[in-house]
N, C-alpha and C. Protein backbone atom coordinates (compact mmCIF):
# COMPACT_ATOMS: atom_id res chain seq x y z
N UNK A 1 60.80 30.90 -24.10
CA UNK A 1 61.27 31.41 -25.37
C UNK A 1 62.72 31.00 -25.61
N UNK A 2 63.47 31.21 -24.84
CA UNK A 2 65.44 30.86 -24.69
C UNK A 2 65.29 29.18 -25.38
N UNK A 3 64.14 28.27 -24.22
CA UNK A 3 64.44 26.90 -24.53
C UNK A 3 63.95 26.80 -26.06
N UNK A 4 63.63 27.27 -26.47
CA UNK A 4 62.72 27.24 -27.97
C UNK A 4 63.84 27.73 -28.83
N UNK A 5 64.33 28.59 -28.36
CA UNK A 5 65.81 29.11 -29.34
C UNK A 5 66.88 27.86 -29.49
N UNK A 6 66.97 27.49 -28.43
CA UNK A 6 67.68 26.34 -27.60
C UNK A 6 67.50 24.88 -28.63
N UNK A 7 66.39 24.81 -28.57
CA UNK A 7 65.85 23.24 -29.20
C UNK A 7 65.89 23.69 -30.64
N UNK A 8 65.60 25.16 -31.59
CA UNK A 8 65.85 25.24 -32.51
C UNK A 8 67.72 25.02 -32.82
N UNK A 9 68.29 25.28 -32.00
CA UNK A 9 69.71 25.33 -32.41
C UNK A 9 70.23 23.62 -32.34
N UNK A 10 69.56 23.23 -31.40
CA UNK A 10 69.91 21.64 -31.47
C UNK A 10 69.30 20.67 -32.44
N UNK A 11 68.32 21.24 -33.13
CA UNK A 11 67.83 20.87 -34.00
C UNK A 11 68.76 20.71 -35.34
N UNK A 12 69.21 22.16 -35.51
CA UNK A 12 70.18 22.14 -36.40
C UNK A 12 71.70 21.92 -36.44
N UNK A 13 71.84 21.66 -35.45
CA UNK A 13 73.29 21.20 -35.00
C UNK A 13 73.12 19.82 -35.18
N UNK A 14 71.83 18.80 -35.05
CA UNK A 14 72.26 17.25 -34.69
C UNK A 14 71.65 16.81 -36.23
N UNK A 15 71.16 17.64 -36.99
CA UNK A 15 70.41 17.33 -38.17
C UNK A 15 71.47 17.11 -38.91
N UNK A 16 71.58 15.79 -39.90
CA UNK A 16 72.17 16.07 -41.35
C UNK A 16 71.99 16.77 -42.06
N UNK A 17 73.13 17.08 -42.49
CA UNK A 17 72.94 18.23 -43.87
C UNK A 17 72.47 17.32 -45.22
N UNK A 18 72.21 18.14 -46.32
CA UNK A 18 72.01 18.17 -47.21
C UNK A 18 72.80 17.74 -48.18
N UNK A 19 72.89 16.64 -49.04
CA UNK A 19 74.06 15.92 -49.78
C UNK A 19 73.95 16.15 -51.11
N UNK A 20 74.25 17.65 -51.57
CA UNK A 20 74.16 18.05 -52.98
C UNK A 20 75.27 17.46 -53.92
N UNK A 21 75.04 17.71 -55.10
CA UNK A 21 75.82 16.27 -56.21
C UNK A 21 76.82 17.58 -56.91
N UNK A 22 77.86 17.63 -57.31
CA UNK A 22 79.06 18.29 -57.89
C UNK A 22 79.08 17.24 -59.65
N UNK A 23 79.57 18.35 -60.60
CA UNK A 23 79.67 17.74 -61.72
C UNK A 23 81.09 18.87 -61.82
N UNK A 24 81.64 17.80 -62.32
CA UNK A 24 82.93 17.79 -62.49
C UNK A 24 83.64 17.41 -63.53
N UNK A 25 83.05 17.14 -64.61
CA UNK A 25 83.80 16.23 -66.07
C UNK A 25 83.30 16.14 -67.35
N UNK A 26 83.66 16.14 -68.33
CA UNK A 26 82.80 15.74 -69.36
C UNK A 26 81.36 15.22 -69.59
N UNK A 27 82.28 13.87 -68.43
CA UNK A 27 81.01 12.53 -68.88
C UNK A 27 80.08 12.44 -68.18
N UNK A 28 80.05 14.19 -67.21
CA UNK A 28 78.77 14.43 -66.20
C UNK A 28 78.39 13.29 -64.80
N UNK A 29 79.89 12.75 -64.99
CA UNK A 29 79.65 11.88 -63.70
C UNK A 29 79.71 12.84 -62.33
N UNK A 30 78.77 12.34 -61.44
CA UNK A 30 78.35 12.73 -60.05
C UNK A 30 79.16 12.44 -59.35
N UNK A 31 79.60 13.40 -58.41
CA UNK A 31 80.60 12.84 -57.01
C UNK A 31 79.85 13.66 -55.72
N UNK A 32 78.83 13.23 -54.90
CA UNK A 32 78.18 13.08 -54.02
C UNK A 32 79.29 13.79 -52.89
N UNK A 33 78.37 15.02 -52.19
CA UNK A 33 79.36 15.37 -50.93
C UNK A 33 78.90 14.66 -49.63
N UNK A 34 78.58 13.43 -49.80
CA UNK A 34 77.96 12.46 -48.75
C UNK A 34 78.90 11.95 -47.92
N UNK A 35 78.67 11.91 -46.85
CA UNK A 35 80.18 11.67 -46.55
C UNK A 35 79.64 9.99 -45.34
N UNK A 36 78.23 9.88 -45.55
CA UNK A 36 78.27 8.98 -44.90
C UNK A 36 77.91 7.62 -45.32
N UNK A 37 78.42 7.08 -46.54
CA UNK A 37 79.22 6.16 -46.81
C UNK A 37 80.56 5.65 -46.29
N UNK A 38 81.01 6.29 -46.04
CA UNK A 38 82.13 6.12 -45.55
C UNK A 38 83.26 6.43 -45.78
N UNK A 39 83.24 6.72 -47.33
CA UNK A 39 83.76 7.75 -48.27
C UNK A 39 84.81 8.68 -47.32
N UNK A 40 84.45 9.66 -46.43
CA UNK A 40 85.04 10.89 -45.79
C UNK A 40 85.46 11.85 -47.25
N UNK A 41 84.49 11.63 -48.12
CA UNK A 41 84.34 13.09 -48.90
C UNK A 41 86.01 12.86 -49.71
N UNK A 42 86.58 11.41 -50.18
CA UNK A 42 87.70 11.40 -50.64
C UNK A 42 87.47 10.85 -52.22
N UNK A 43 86.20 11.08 -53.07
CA UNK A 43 85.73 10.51 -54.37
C UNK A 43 86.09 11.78 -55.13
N UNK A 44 86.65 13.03 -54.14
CA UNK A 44 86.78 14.23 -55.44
C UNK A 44 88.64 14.11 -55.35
N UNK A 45 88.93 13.16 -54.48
CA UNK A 45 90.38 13.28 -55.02
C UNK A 45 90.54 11.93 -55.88
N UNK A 46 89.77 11.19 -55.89
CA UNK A 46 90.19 9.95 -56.49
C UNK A 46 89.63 10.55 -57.70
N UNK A 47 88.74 11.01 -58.28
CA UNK A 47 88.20 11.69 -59.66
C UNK A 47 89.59 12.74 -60.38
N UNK A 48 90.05 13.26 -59.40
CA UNK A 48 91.11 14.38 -59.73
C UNK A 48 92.12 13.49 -60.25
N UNK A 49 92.71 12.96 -58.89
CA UNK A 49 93.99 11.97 -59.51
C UNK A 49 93.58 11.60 -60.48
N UNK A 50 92.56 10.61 -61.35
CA UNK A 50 92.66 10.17 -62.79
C UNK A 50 92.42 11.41 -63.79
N UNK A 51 91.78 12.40 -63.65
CA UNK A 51 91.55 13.54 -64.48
C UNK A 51 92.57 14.21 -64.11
N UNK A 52 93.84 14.79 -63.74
CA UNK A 52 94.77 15.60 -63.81
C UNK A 52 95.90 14.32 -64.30
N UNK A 53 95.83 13.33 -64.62
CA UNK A 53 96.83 12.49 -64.76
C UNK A 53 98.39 13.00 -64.49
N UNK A 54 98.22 12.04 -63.04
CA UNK A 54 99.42 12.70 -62.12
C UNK A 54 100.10 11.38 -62.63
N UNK A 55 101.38 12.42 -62.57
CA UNK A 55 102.63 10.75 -62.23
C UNK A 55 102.95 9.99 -61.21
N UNK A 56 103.76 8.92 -61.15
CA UNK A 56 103.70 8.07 -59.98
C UNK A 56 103.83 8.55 -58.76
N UNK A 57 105.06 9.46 -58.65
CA UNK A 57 105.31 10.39 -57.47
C UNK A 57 103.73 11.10 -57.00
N UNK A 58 103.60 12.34 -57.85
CA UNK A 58 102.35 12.66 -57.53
C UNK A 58 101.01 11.52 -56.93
N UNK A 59 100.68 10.50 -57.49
CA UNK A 59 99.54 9.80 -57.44
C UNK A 59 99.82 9.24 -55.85
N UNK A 60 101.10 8.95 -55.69
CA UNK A 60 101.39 8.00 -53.98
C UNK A 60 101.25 9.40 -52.94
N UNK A 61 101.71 10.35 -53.59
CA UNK A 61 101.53 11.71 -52.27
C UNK A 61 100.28 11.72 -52.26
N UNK A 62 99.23 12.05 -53.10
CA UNK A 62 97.96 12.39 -53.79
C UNK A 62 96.80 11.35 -52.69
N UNK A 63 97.43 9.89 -52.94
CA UNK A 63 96.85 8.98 -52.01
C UNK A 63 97.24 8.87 -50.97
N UNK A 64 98.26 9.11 -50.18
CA UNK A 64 98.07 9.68 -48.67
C UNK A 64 97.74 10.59 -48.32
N UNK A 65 97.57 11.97 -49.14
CA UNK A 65 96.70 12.51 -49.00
C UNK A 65 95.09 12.24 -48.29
N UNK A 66 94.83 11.68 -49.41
CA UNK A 66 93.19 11.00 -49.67
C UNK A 66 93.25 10.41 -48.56
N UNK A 67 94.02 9.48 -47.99
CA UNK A 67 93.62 8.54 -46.95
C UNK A 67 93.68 8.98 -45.78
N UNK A 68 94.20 9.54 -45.57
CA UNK A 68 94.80 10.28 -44.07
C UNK A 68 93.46 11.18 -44.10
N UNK A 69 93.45 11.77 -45.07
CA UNK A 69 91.63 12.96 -45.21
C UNK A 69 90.59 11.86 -44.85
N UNK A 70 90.61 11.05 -45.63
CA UNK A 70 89.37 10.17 -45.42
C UNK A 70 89.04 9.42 -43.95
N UNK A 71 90.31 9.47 -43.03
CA UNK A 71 90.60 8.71 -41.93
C UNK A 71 90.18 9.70 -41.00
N UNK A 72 90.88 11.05 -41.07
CA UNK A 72 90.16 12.01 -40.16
C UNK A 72 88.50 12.45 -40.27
N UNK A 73 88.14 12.72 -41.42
CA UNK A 73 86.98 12.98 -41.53
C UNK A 73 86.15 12.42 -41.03
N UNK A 74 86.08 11.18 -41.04
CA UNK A 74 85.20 10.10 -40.72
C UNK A 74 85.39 10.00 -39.47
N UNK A 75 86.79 10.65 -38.61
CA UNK A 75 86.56 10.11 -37.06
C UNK A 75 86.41 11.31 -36.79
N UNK A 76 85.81 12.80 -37.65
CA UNK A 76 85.83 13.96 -36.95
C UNK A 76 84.19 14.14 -37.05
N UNK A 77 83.11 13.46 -37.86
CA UNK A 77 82.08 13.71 -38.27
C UNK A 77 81.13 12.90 -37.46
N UNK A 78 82.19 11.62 -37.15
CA UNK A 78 81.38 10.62 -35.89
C UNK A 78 81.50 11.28 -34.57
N UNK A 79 82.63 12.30 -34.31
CA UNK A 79 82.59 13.19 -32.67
C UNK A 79 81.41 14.10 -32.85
N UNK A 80 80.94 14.80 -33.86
CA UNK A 80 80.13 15.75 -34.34
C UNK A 80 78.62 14.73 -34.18
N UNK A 81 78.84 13.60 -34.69
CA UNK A 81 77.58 13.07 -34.22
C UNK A 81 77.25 12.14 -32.95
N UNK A 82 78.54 11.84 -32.13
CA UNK A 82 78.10 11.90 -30.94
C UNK A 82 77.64 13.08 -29.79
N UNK A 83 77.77 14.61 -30.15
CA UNK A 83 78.50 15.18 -29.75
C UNK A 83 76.53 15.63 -29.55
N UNK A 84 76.02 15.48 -31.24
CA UNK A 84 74.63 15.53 -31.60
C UNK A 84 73.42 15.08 -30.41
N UNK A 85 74.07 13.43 -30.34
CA UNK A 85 73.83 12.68 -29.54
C UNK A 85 73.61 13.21 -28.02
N UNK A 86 74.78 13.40 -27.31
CA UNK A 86 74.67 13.93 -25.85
C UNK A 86 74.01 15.12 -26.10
N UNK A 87 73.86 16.30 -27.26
CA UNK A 87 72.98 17.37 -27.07
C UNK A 87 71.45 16.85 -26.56
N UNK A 88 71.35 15.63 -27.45
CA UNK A 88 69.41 15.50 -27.64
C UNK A 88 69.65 15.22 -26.40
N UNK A 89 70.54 14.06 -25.18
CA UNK A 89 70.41 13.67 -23.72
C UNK A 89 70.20 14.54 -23.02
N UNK A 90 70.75 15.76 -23.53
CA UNK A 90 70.73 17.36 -22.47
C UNK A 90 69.52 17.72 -22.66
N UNK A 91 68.55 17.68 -23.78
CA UNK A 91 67.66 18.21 -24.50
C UNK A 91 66.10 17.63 -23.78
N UNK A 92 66.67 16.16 -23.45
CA UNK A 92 65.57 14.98 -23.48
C UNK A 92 65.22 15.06 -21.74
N UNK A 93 65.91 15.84 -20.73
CA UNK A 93 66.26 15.95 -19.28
C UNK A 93 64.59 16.80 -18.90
N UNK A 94 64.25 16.00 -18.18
CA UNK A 94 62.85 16.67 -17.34
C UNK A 94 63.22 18.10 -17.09
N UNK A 95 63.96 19.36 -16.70
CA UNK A 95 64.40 20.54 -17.06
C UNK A 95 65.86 20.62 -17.64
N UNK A 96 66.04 21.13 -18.54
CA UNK A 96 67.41 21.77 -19.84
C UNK A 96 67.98 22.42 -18.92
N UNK A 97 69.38 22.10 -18.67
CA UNK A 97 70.71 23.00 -18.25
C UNK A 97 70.89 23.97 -19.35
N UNK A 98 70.35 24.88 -19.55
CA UNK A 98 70.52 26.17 -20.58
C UNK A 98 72.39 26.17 -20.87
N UNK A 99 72.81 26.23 -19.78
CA UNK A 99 74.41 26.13 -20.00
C UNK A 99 75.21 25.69 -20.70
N UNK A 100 74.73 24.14 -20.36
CA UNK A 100 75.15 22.92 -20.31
C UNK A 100 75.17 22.73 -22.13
N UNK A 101 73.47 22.98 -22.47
CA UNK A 101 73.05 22.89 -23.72
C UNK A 101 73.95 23.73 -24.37
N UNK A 102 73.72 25.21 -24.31
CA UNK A 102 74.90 26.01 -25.15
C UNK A 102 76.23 25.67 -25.62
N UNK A 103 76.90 24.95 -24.46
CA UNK A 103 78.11 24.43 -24.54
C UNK A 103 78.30 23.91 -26.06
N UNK A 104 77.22 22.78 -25.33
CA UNK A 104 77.27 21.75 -26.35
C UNK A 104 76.96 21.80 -27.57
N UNK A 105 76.08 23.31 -27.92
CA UNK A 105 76.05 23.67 -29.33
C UNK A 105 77.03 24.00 -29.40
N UNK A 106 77.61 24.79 -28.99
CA UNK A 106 79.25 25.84 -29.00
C UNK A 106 80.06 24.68 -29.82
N UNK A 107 80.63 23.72 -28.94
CA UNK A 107 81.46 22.78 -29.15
C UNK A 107 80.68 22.10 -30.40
N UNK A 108 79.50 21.91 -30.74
CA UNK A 108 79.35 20.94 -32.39
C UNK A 108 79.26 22.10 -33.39
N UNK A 109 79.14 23.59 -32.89
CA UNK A 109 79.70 24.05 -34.03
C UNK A 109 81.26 24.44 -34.65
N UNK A 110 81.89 24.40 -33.13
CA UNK A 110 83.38 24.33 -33.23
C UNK A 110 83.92 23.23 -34.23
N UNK A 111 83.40 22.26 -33.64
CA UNK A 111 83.98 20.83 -34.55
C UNK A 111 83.32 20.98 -35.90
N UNK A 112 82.44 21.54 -36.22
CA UNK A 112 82.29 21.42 -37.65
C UNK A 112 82.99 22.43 -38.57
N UNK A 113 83.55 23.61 -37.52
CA UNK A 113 84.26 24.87 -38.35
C UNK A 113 86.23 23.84 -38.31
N UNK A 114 86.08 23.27 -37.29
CA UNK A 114 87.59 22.76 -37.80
C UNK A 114 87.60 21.27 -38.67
N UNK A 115 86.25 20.97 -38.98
CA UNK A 115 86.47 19.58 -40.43
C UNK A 115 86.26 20.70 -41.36
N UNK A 116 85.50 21.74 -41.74
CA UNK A 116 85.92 22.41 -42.78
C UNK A 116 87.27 23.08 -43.01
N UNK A 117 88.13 23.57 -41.74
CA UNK A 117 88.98 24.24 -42.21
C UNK A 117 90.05 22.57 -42.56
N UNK A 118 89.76 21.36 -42.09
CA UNK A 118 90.68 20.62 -42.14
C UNK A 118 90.42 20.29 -44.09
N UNK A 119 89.17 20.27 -44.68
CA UNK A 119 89.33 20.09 -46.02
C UNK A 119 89.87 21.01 -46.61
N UNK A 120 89.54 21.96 -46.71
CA UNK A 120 90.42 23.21 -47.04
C UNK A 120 92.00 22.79 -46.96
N UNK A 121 92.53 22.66 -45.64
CA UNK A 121 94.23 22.21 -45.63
C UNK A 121 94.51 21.03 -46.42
N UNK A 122 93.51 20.19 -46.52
CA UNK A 122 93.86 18.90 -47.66
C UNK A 122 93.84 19.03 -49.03
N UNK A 123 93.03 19.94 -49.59
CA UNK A 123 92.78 20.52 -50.66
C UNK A 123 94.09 21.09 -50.93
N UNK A 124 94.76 22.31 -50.17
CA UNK A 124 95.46 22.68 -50.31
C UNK A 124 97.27 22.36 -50.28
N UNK A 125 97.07 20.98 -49.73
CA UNK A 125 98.03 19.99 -49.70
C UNK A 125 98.22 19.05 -51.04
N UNK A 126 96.62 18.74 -51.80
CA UNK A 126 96.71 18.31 -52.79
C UNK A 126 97.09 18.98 -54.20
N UNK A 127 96.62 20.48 -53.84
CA UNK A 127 97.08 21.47 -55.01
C UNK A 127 98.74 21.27 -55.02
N UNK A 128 99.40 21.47 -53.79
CA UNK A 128 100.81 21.69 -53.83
C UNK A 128 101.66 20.56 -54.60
N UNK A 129 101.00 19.37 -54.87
CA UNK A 129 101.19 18.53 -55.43
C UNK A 129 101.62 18.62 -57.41
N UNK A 130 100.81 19.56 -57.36
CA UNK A 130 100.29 20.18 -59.32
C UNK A 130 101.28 20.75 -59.74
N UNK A 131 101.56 20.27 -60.89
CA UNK A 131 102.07 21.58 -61.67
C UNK A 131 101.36 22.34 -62.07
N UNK A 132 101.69 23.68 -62.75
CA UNK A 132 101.02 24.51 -62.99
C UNK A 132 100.08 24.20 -64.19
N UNK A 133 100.18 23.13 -65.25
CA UNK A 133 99.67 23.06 -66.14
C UNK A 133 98.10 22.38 -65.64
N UNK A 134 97.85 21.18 -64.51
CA UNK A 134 97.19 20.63 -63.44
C UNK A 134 96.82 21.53 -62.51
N UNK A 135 97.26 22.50 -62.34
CA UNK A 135 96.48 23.69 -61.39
C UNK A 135 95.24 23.90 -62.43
N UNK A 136 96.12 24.64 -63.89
CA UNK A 136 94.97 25.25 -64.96
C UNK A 136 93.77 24.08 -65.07
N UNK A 137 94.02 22.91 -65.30
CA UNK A 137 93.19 22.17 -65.28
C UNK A 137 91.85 21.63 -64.26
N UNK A 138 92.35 21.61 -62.58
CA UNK A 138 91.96 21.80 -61.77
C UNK A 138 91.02 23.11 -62.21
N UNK A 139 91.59 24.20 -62.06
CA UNK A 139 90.89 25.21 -61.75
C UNK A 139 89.69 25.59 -63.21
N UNK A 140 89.94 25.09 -64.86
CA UNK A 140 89.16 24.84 -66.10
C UNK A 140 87.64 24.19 -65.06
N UNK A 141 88.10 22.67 -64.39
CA UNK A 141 87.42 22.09 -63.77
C UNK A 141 85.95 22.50 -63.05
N UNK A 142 86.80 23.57 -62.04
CA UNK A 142 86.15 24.46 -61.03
C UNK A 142 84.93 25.41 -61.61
N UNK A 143 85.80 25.48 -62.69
CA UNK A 143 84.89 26.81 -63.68
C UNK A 143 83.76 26.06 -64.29
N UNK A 144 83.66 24.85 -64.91
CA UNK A 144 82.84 24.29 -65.64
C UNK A 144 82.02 23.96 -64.23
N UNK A 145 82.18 23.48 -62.88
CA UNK A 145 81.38 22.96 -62.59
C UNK A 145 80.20 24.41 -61.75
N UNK A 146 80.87 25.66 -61.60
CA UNK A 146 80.02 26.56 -61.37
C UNK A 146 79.28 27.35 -62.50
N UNK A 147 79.72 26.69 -63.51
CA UNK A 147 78.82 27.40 -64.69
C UNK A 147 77.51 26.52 -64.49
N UNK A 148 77.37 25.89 -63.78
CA UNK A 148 76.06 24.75 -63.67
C UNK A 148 75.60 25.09 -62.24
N UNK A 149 76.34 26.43 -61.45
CA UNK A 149 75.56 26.68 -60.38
C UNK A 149 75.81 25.65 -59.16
N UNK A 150 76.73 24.91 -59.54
CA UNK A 150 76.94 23.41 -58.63
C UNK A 150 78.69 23.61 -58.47
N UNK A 151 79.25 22.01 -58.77
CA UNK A 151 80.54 22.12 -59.17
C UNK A 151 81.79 22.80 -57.51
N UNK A 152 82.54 23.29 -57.57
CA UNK A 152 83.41 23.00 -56.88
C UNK A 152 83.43 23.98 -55.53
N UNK A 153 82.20 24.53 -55.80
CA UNK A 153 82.20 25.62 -54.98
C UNK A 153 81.85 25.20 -53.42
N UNK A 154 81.13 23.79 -53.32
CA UNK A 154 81.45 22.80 -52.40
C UNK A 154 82.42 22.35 -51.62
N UNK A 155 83.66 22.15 -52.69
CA UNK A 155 85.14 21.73 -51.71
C UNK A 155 85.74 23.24 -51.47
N UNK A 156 85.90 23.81 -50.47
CA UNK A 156 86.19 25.16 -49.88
C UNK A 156 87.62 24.70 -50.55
N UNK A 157 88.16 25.87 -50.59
CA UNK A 157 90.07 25.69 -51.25
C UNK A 157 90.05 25.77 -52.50
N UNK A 158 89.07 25.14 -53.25
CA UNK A 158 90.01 24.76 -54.59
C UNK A 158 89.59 26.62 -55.52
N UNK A 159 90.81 26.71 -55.78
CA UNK A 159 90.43 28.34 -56.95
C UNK A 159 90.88 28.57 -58.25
């Protein structure tokens, strides 16, 4: 029964999630929380920067922002899926180290609670960027895209 709990949890630890679509704009264009393009989930700041029309200052902070996010993500989501990886090796063993296995869920759910809290801090690095008139807008944004039940409620941070 334990190993059955066991293989259900590794199941869902090494599985991809679900890549629901955010609307965000007028012109109902899609920005995909897919992150495995390669993207690292940085198409809702490049959408922002042109829809909050930041100034030059803003747009160069805005894009190191983005890049530095996009750089970690992508090398925090590939540890998460190696991490997947050595679970199924623990998983795939003529008898399961019950231990061993736990760990290793422990640790891929750890790493996935610190890439969320790391979007959250980028988010919130990119707000600090706004004026207040670009906050309202941002946040107009937020509102339109949960009136559709979708929309921003995806990127944790933004309010």
């Amino acid at each position: 029964m334990l190993l059955a709990v066991v293989v259900a949890f590794a199941f869902m630890a090494s599985s991809a999630d679900a890549a629901p679509k955010k609307k965000c704009s007028k012109e109902g264009k899609k920005h995909e929380r897919s992150y495995m393009d390669g993207s690292g989930g940085a198409g809702f700041f490049e959408h922002m920067i042109k829809r909050l029309s930041l100034d030059e200052k803003q747009s160069a902070a805005a894009a190191k922002i983005k890049f530095a996010y996009k750089k970690a993500v992508i090398r925090q989501e590939a540890d998460i899926k190696v991490a997947g990886v050595e679970l199924q090796e623990l998983l795939g063993a003529g008898t399961v180290d019950l231990k061993k296995a736990e760990r290793k869920i422990k640790g891929i759910y750890d790493k996935k609670g610190k890439l969320k809290l790391y979007r959250i801090t980028a988010m919130e690095k990119f707000k600090a960027l706004l004026t207040p008139k670009q906050k309202k807008t941002l946040k107009a944004c937020k509102l339109k895209g949960s009136m559709h039940g979708k929309g921003m409620k995806m990127m944790p941070g933004v309010k």
